[in-house]
Protein backbone atom coordinates (compact mmCIF):
# COMPACT_ATOMS: atom_id res chain seq x y z
CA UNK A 1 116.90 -1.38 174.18
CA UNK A 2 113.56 0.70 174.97
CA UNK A 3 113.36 4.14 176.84
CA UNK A 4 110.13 4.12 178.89
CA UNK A 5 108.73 7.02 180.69
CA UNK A 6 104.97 7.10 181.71
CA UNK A 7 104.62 3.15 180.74
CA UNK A 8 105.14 4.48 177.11
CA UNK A 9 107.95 3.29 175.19
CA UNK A 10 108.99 6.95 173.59
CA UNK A 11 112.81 4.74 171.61
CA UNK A 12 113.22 1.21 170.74
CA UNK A 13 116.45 0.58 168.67
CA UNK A 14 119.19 -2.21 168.70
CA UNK A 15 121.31 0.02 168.09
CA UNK A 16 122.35 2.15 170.85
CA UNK A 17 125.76 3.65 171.59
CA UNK A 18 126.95 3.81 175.43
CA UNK A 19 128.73 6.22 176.61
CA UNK A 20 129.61 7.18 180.41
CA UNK A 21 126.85 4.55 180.90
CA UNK A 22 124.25 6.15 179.38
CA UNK A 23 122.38 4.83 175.96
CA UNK A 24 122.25 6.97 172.69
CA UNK A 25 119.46 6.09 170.67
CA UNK A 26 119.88 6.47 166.59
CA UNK A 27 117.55 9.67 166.40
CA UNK A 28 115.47 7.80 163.81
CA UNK A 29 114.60 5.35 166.93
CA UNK A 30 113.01 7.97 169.06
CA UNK A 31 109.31 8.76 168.84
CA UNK A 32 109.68 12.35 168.40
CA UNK A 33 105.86 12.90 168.76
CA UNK A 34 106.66 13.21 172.92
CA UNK A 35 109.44 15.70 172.49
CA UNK A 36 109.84 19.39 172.18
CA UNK A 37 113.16 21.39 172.21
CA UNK A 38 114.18 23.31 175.22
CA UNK A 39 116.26 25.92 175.10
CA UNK A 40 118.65 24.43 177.96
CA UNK A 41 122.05 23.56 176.97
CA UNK A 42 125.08 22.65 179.26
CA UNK A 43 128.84 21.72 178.35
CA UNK A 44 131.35 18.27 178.49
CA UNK A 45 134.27 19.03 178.05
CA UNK A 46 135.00 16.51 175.70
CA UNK A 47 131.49 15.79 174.26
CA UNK A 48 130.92 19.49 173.62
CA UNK A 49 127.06 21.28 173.98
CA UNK A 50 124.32 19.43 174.80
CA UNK A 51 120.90 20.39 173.59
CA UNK A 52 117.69 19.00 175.68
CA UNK A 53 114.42 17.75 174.88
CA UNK A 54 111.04 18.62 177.18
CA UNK A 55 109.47 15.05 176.89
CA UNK A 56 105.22 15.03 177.06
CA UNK A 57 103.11 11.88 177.53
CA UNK A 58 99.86 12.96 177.49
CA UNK A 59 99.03 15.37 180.86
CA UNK A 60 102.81 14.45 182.05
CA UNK A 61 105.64 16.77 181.67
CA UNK A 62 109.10 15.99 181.83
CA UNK A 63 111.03 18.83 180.94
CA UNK A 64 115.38 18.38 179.59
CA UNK A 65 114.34 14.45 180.13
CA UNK A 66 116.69 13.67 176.84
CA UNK A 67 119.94 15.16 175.52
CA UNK A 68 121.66 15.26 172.10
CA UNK A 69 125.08 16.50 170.76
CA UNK A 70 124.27 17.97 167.40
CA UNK A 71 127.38 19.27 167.01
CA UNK A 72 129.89 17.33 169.39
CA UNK A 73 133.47 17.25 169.52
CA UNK A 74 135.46 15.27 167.39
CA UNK A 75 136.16 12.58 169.75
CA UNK A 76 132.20 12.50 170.39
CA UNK A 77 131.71 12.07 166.41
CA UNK A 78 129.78 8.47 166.84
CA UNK A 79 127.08 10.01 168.59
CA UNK A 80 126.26 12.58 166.56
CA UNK A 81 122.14 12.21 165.72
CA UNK A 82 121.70 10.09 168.98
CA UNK A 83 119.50 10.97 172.01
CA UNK A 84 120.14 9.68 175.76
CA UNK A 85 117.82 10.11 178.48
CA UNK A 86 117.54 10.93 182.26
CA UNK A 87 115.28 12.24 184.99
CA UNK A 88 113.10 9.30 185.56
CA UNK A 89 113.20 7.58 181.77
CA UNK A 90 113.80 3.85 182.27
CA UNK A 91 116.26 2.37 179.73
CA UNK A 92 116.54 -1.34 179.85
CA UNK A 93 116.19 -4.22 177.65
C-alpha cells in the first residue's frame, strides 16, 4: 500500500492494519521528513486519543492530514506505532 499526497509517496509498507476502513501504516513505513506534530487531538471511544500530524510537501501544507494512537485502548493495542491518513492523502495499492 502507498499514501500519496502531492504526487509524493510520503508511506509504502505491506504491512498495513485496517481499521474502520482506514490503513495504519507501521510508523517505520512513513517518511517522517513531511510530517510535523500538531497539537490537535480528538477522542474514539474505543480507540482512545488521537494525535495528528501537519503533513508538508514542499510549498504545500496539509495540516492533521495523518493520525496515530500512541497510547490507545486496549482493544486498539495492534495499532499502536501506526499512522492513517485523511484530508486528501490517496491510499491505494
Amino acid at each position: 500500500m502507498q499514501a500519496i499526497w502531492q504526487d509524493t509517496v510520503i508511506a509504502q509498507s505491506d504491512n498495513t492494519v485496517v481499521v474502520e476502513g482506514n490503513h495504519y501504516f507501521p510508523a517505520a513505513d512513513v517518511n517522517m521528513q513531511y510530517f510535523s506534530a500538531s497539537a490537535t487531538t480528538s477522542s474514539c471511544g474505543w480507540k482512545g486519543t488521537a494525535n495528528y500530524y501537519d503533513i508538508q510537501v514542499q510549498d504545500h501544507h496539509n495540516p492533521d492530514a495523518a493520525w496515530y494512537y500512541a497510547e490507545p485502548k486496549p482493544r486498539a493495542a495492534h495499532i499502536k506505532g501506526y499512522v492513517a491518513f485523511w484530508k486528501g492523502v490517496t491510499v491505494s495499492e
